[in-house]
N, C-alpha and C. Protein backbone atom coordinates (compact mmCIF):
# COMPACT_ATOMS: atom_id res chain seq x y z
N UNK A 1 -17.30 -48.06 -102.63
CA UNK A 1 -18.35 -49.06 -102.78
C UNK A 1 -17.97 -50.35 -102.07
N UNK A 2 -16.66 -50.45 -102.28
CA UNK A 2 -16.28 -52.08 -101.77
C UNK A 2 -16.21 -51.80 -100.20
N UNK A 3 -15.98 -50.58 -99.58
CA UNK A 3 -16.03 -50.18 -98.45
C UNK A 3 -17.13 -50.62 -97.24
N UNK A 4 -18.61 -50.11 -97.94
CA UNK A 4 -20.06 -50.11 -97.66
C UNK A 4 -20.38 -51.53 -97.57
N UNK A 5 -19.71 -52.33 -98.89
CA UNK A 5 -20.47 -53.96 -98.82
C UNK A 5 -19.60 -54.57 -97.66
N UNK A 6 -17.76 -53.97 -97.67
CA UNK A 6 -17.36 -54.84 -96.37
C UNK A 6 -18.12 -54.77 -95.11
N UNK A 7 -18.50 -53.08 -94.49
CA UNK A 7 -19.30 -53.04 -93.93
C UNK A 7 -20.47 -53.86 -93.58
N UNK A 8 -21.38 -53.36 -94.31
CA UNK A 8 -22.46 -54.76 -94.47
C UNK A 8 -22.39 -55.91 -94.10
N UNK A 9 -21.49 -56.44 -94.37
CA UNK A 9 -21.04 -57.96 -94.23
C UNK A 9 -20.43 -58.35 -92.91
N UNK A 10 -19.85 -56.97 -92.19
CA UNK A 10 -19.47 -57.28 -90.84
C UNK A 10 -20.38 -56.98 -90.12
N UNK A 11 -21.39 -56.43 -90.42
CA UNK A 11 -22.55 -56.12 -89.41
C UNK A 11 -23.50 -57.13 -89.16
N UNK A 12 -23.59 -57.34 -90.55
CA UNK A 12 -24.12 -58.98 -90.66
C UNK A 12 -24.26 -60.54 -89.68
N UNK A 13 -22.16 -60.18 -89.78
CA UNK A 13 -21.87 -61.23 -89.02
C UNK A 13 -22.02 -60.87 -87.51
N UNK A 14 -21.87 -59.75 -87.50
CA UNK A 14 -21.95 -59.48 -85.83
C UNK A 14 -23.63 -59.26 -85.52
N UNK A 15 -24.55 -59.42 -85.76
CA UNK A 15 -25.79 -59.48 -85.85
C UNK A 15 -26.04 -61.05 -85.59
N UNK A 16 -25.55 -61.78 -86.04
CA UNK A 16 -25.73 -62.98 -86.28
C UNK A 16 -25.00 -63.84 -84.50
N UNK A 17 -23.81 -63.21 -84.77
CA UNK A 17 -23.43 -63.66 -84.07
C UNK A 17 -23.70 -63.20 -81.98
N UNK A 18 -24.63 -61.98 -82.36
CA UNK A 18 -24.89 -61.41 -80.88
C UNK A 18 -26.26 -62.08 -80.88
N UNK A 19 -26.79 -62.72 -81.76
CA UNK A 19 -28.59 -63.09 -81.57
C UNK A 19 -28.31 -64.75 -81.55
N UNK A 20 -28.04 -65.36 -81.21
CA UNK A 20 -27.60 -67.09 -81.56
C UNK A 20 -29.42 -67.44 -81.68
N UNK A 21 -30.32 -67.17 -80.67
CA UNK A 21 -31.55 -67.49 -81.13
C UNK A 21 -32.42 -66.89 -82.16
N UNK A 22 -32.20 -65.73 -82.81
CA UNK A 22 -33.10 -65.53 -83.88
C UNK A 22 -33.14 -66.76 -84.77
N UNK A 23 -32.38 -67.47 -85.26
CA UNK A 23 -33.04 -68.44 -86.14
C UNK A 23 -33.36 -69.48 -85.68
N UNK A 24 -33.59 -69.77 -84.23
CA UNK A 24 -34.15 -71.07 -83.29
C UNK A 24 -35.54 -71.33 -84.04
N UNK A 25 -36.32 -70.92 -84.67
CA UNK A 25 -37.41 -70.98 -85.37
C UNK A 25 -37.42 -71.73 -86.77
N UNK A 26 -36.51 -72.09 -86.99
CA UNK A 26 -35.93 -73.10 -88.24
C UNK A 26 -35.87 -74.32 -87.48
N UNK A 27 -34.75 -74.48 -86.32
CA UNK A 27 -35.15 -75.59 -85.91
C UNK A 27 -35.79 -76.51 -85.38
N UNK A 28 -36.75 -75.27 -84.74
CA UNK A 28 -38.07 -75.66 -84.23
C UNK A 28 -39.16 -76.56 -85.37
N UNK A 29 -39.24 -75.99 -86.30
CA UNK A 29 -39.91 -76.57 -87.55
C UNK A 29 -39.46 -77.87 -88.11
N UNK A 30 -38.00 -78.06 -87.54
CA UNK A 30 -37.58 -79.42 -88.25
C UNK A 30 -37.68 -80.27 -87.02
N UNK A 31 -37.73 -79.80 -85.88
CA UNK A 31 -37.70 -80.91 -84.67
C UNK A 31 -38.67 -81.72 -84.35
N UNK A 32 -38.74 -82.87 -84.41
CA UNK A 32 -40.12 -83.70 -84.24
C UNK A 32 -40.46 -83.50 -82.88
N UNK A 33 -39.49 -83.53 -82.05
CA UNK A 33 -39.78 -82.84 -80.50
C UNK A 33 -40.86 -81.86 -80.06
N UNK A 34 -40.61 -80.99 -81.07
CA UNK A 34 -41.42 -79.57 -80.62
C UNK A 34 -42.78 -79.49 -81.39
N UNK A 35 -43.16 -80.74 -82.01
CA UNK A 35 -44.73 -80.83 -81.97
C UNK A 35 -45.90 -80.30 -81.07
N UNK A 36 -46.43 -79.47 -80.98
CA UNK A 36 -47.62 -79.07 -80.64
C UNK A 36 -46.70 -77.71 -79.92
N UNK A 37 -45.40 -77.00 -80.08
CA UNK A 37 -44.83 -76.16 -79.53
C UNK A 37 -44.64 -75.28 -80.85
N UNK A 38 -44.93 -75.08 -82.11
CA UNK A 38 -44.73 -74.36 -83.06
C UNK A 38 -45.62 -73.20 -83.02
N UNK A 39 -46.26 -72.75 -83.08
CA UNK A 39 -47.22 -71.66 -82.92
C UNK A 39 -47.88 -71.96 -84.06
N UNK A 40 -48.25 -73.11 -84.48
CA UNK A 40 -49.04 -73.33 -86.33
C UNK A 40 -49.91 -72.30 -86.26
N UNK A 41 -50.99 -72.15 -84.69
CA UNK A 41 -52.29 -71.90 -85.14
C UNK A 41 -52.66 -70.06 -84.82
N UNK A 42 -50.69 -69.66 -85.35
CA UNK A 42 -50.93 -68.06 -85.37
C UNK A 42 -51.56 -67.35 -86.23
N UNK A 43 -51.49 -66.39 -86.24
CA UNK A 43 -52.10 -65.51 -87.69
C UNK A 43 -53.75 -65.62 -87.98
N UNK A 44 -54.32 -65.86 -89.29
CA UNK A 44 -55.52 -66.12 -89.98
C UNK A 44 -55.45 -67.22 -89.81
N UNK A 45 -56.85 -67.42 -88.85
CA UNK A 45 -57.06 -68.85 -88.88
C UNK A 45 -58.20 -69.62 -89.81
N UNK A 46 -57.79 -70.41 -90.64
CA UNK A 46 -58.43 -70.70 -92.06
C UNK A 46 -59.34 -72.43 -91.37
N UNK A 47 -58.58 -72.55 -90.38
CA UNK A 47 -59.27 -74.04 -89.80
C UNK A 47 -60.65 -74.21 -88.70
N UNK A 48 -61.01 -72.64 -88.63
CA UNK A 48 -62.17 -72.56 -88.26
C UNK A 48 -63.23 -71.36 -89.13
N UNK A 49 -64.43 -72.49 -89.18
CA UNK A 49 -65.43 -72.16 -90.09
C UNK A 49 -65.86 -70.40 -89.88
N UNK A 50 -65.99 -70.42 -88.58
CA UNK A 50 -66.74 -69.09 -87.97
C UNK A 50 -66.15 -67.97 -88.24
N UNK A 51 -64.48 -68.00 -88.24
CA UNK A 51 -63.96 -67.26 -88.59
C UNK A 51 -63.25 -66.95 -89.73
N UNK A 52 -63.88 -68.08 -90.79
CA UNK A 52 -63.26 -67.40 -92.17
C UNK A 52 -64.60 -66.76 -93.15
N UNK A 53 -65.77 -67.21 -92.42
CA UNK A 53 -67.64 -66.29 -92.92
C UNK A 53 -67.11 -65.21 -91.93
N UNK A 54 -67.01 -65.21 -91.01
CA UNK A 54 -66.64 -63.98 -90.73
C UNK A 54 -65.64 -62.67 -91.40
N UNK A 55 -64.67 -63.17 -91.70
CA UNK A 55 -63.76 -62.60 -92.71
C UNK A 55 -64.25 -62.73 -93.93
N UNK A 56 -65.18 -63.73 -94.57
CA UNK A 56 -65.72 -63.25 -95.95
C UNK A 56 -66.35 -62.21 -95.52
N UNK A 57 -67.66 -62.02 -94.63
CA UNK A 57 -68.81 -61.34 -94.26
C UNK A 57 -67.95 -59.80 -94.42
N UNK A 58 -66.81 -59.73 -93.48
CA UNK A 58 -66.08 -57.87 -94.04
C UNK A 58 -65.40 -58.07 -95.13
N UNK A 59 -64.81 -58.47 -95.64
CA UNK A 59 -64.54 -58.00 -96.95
C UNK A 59 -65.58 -58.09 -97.68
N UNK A 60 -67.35 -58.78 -98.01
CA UNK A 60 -67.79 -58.87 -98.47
C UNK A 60 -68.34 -56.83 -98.60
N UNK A 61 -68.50 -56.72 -97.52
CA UNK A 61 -68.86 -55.29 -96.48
C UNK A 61 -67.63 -54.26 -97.18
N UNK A 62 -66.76 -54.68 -97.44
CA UNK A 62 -65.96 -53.46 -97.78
C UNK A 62 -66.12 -53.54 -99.39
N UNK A 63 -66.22 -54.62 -99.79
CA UNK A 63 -66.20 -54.39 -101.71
C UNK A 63 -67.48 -53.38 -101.60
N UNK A 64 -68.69 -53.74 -100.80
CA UNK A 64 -69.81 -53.25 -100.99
C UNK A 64 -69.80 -51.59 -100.72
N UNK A 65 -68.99 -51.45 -99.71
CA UNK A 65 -68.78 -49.93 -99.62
C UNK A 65 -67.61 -49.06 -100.52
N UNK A 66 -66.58 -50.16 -101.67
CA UNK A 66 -66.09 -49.01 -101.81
C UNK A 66 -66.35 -49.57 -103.53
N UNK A 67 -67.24 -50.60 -104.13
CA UNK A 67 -67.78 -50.58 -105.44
C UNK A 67 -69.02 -49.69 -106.09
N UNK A 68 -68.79 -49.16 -106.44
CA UNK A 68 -70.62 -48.53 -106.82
C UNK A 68 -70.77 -49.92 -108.07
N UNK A 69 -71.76 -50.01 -107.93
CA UNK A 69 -72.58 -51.28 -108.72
C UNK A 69 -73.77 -49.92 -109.98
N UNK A 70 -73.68 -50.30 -111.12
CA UNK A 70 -74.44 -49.89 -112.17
C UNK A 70 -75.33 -50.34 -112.47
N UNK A 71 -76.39 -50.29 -112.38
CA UNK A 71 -77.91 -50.73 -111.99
C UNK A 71 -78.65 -50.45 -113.43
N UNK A 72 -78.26 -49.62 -114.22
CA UNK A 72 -78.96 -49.21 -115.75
C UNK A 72 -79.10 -50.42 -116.67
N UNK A 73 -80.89 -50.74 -116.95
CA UNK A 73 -80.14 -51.71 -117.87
C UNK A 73 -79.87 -51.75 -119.28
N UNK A 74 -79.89 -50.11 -119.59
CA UNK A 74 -79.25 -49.70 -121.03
C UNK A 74 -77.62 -49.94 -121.15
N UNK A 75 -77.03 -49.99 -120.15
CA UNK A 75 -75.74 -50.06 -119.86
C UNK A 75 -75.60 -51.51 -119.93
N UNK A 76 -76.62 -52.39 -118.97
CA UNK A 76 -76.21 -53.92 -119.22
C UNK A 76 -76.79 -54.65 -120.12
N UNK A 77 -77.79 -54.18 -121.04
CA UNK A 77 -78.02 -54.28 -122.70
C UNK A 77 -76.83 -54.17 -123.56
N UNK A 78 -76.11 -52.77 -123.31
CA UNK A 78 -75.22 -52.46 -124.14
C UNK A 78 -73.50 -53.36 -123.79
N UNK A 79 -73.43 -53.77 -122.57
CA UNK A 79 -72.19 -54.48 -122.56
C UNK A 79 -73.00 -56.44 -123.04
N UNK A 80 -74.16 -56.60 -122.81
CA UNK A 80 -74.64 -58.09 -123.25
C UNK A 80 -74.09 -57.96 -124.82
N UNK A 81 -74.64 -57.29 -125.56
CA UNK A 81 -74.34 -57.01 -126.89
C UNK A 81 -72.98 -56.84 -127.70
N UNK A 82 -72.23 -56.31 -126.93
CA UNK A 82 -70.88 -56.11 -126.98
C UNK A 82 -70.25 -57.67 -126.82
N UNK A 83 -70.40 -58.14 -125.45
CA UNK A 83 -70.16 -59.90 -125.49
C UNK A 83 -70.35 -60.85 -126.55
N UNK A 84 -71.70 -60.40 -127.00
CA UNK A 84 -72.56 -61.58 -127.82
C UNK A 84 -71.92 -60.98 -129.73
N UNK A 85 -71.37 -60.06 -129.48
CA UNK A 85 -70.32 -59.35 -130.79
C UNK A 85 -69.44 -59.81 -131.06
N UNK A 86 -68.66 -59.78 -129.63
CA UNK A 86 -66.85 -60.45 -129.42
C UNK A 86 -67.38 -62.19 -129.39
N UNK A 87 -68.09 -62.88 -129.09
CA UNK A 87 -67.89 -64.27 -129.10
C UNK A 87 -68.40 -64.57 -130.72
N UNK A 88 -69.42 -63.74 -131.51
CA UNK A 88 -70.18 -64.43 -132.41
C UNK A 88 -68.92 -64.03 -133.37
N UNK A 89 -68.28 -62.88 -133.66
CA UNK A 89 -66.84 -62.10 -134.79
C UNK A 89 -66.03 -62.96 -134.21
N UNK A 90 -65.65 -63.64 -133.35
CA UNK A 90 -64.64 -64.16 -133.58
C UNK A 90 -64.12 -65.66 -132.89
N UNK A 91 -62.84 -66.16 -133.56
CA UNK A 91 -62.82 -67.63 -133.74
C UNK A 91 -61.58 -68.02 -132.70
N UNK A 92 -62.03 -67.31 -131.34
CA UNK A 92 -61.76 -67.90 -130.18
C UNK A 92 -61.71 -68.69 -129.65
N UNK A 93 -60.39 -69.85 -129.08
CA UNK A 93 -61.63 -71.55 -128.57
C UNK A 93 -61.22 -70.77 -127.11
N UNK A 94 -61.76 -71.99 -126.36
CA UNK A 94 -61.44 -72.50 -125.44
C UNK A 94 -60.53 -73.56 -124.98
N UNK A 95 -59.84 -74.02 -123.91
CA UNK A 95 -58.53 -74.77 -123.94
C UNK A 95 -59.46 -76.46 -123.37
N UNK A 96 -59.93 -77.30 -124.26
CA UNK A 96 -60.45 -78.32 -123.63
C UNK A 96 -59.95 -78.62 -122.29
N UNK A 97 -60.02 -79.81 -121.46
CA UNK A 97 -60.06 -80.01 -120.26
C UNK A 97 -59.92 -81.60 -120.21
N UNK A 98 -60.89 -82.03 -121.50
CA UNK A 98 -60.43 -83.59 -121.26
C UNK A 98 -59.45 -84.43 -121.15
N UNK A 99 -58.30 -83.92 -121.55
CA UNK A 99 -57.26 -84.55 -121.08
C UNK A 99 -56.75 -84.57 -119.62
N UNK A 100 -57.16 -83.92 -119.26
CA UNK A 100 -57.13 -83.95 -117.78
C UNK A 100 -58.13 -84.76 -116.76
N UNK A 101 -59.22 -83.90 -117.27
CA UNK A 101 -60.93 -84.37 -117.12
C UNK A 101 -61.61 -85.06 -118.02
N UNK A 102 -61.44 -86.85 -117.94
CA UNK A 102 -61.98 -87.02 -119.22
C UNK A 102 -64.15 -86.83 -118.61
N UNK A 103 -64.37 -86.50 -117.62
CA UNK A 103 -65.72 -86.16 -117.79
C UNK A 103 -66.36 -85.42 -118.11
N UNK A 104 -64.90 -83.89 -118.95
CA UNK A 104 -65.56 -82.87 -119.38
C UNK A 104 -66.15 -83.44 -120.77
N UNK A 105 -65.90 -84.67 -121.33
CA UNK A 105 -65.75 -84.77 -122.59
C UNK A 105 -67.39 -84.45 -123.31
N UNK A 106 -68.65 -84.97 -122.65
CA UNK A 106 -69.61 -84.98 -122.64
C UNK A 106 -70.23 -83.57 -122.43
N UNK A 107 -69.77 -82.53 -121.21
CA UNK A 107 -70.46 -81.43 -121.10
C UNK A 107 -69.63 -80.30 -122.09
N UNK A 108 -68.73 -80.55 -122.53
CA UNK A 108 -68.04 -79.68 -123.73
C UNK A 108 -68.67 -79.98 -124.91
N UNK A 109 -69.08 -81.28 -125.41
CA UNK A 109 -69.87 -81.52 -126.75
C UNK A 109 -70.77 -80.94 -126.50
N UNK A 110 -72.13 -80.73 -125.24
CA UNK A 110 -73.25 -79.97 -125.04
C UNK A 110 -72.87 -78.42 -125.34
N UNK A 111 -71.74 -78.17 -124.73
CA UNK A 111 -71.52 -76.79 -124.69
C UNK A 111 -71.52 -76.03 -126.21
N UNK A 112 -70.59 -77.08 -126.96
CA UNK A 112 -70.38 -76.73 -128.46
C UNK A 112 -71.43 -76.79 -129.32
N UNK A 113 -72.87 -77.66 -129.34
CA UNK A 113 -73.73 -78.21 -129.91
C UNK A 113 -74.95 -76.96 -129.55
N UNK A 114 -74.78 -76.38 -128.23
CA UNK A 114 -76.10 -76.07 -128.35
C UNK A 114 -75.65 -74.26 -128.26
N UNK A 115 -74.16 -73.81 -128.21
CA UNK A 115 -73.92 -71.98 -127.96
C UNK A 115 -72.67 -72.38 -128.91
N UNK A 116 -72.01 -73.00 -129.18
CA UNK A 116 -71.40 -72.95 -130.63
C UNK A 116 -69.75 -72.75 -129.98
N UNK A 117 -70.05 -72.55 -128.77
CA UNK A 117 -68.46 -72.48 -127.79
C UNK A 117 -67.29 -73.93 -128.31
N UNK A 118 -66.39 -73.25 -129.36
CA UNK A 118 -65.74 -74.51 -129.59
C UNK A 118 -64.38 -74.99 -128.57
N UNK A 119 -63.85 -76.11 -128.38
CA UNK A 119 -62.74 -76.51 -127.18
C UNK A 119 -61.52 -76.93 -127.81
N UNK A 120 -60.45 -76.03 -128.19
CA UNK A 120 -59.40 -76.57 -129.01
C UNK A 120 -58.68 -77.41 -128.19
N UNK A 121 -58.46 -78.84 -128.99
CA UNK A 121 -57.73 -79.47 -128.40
C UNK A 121 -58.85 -80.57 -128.15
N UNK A 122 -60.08 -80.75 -128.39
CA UNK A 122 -61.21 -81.83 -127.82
C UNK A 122 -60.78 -83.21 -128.80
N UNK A 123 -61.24 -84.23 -128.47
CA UNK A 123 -61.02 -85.31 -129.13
C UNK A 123 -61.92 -85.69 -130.21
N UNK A 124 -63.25 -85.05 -130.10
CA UNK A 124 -63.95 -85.46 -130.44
C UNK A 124 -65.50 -84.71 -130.67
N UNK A 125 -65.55 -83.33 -131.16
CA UNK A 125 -66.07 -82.35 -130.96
C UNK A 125 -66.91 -82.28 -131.89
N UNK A 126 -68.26 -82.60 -132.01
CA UNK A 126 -69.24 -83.02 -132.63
C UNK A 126 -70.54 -82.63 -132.06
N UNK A 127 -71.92 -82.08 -132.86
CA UNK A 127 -73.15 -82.06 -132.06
C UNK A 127 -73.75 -83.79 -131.08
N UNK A 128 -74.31 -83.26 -129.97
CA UNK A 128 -74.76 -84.83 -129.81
C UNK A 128 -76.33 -84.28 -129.23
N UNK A 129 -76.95 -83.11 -129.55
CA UNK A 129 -78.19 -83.23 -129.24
C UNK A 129 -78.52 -82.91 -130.91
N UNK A 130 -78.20 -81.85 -131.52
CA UNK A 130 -79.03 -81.54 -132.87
C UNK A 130 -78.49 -82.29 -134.17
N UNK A 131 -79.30 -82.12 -135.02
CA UNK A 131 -78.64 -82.45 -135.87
C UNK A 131 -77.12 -81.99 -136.88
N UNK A 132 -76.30 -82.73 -137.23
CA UNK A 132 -75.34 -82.19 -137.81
C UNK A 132 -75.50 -81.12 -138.70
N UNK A 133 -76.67 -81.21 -139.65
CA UNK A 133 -76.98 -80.78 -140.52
C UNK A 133 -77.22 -79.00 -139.78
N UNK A 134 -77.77 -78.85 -139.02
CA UNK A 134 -78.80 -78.05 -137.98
C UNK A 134 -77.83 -76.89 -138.07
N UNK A 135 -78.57 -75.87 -138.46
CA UNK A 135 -77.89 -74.13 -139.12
C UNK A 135 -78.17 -73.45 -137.24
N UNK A 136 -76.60 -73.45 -137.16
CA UNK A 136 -76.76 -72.35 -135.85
C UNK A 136 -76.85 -72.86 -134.54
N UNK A 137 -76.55 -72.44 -133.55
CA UNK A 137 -76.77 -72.90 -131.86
C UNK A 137 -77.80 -72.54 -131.20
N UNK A 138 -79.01 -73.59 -130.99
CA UNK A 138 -80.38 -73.23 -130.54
C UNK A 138 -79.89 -72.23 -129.07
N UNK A 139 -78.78 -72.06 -128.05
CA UNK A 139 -79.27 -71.50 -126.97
C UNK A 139 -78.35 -69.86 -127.22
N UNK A 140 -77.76 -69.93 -128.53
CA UNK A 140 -78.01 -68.26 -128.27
C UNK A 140 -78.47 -67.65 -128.75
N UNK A 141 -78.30 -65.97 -127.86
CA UNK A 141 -79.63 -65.54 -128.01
C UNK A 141 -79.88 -64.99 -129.41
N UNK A 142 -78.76 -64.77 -130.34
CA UNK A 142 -79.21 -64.31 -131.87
C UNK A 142 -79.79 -65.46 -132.66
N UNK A 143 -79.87 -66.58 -132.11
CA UNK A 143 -80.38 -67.37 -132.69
C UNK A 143 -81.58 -67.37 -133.65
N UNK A 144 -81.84 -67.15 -134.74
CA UNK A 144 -83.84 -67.54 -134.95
C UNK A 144 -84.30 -68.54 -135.53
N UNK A 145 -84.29 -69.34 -135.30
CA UNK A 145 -85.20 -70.88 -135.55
C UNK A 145 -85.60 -71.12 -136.82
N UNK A 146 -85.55 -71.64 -137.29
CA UNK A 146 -85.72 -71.94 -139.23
C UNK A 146 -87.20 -71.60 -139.07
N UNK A 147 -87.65 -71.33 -140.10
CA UNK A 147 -89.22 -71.50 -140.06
C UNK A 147 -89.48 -72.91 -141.11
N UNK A 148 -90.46 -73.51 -140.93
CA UNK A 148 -91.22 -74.64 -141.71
C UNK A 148 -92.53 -74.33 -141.85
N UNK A 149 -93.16 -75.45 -142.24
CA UNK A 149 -94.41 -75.48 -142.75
C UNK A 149 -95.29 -75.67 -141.69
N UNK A 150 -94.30 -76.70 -140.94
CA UNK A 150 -95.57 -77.37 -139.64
C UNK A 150 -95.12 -76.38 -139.09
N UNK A 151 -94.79 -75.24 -138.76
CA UNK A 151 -95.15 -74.54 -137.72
C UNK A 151 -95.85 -73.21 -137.86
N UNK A 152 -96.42 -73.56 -139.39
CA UNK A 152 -97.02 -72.63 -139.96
C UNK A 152 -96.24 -70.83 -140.62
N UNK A 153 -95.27 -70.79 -140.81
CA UNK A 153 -94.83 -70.04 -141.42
C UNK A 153 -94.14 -70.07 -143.00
């Protein structure tokens, strides 16, 4: 074993030492000299528009040829339902944001007030369109609306 790694290690050095330019490419990168001599603009080029819609446009082309898409909408009834199961059974948050973002602070109270989506960790997590009192989250969809008088029921 100790044989193989001495090996190794002399091949190494003699590799190293018969190529003196293989690693000229390190110093190229640190030389302020060799500005506009680096090859930056090899490979995928991400700094032109045409050619990164172009590269979305085929991969868009290949998901499309090798996804089959499920079109039934007993199937996308039956996974909506399944969703609207797993969020309503259980007491999942979400990771607030305002401490980071204090402008989520406002569209997270909407979020919580009107689909019941709570943000652990919010400062301040309260309805600000319904009332406190107000049984349930008017925008989902199991929702059903109190009945009253004025609306005749």
């Amino acid at each position: 074993m100790k044989l193989q790694f001495r090996a190794l290690v002399a091949m190494g050095a003699a590799l190293s030492l018969a190529t003196p330019g293989a690693f000229a490419g390190d110093k190229k990168k640190k030389d302020p000299e060799e500005i506009g001599n680096r090859d930056v603009g090899k490979g995928v080029n991400f700094y032109s528009l045409e050619k990164e819609i172009a590269l979305g446009k085929q991969l868009a082309q290949e998901v499309e040829r090798q996804a089959k898409i499920i079109d039934d909408p007993v199937i996308a009834e039956y996974v909506n339902r399944v969703g609207q199961n797993l969020v309503r059974n259980s007491d999942a948050k979400v990771p607030s944001l305002t401490a980071v973002y204090p402008g989520t602070d406002f569209p997270e109270r909407e979020t919580y007030d009107m689909f019941g989506i709570e943000f652990d960790g919010h400062p301040d997590l309260r309805r600000i369109f319904m009332e406190e009192s107000f049984p349930g989250h008017p925008l989902r969809k199991s929702f059903l609306p109190p009945r009253s008088d004025a609306r005749g029921g």
